[in-house]
Protein backbone atom coordinates (compact mmCIF):
# COMPACT_ATOMS: atom_id res chain seq x y z
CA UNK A 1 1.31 -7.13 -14.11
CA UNK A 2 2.33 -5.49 -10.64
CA UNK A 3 1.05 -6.76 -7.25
CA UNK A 4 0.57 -4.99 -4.87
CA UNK A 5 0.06 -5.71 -1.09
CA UNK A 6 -0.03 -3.07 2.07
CA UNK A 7 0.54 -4.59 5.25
CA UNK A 8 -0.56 -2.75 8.36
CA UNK A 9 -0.96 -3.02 12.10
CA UNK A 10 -4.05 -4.55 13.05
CA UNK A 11 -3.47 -3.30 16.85
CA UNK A 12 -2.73 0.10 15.90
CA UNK A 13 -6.19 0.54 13.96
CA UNK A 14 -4.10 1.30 10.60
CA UNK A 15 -6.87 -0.94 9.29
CA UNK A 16 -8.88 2.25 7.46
CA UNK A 17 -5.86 3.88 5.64
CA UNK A 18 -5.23 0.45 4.27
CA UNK A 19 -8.33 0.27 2.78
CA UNK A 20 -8.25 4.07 1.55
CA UNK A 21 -4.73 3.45 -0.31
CA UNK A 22 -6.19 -0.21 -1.56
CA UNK A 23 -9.09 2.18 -2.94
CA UNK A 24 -7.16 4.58 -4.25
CA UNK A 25 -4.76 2.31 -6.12
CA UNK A 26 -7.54 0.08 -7.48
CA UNK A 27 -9.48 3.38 -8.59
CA UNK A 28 -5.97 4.77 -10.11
CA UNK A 29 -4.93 2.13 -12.02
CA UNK A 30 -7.40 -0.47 -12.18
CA UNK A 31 -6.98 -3.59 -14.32
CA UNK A 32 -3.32 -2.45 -14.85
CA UNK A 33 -2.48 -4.37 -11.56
CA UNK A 34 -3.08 -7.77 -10.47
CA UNK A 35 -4.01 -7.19 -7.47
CA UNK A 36 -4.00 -5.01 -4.17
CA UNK A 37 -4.58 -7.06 -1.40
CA UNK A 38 -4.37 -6.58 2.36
CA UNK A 39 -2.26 -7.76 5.17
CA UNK A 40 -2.82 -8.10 8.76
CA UNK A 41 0.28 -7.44 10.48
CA UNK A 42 1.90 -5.70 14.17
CA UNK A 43 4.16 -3.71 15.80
CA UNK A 44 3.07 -0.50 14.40
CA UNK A 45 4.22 -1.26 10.86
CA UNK A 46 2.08 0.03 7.76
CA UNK A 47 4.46 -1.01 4.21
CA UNK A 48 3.13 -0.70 0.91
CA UNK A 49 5.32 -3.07 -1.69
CA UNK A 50 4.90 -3.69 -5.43
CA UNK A 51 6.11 -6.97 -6.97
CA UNK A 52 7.47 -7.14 -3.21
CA UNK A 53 9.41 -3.96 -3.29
CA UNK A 54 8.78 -1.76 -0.65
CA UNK A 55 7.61 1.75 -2.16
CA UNK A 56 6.33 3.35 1.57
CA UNK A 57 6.99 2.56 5.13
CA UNK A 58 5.33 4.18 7.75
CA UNK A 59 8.61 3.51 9.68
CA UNK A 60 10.97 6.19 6.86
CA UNK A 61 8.57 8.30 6.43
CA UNK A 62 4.91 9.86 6.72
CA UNK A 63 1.90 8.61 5.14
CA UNK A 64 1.57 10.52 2.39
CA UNK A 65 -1.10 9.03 -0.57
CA UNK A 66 0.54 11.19 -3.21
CA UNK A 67 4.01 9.66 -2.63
CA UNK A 68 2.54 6.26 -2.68
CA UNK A 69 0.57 6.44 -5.88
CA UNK A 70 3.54 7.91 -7.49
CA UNK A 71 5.90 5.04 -6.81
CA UNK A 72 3.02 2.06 -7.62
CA UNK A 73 2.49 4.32 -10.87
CA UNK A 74 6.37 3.59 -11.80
CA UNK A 75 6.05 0.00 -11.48
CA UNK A 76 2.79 -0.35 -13.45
């Protein structure tokens, strides 16, 4: 099953869209996913990987929940 982990800057206050995508994935798709877990990070970054695969970064590109379902959805 896919993992999935969003790291975000704790400075920057990226702390609620973390936990809206975490909610959105976990409402999306569930028990198809072993987890989506959080973590803390700096420097203004906010990455959302699967299996360790970056599918978003904050620094190519802007947030966009759509996008970032989409790609988790291919790896599920």
């Amino acid at each position: 099953m896919t993992r999935v982990e969003i790291e975000y800057c704790v400075p920057c206050g990226h702390l609620d869209r973390a936990i809206d995508t975490q909610r959105t994935l976990l409402e999306l798709f569930g028990r198809q996913v072993d987890h989506v877990a959080l973590r803390p990070g700096d420097g203004g970054v906010f990455v959302v990987r699967a299996d360790g695969e970056p599918v978003f970064d904050k620094a190519d590109e802007a947030y966009d929940i759509e996008a970032i379902t989409e790609r988790v959805r291919e790896r599920v």
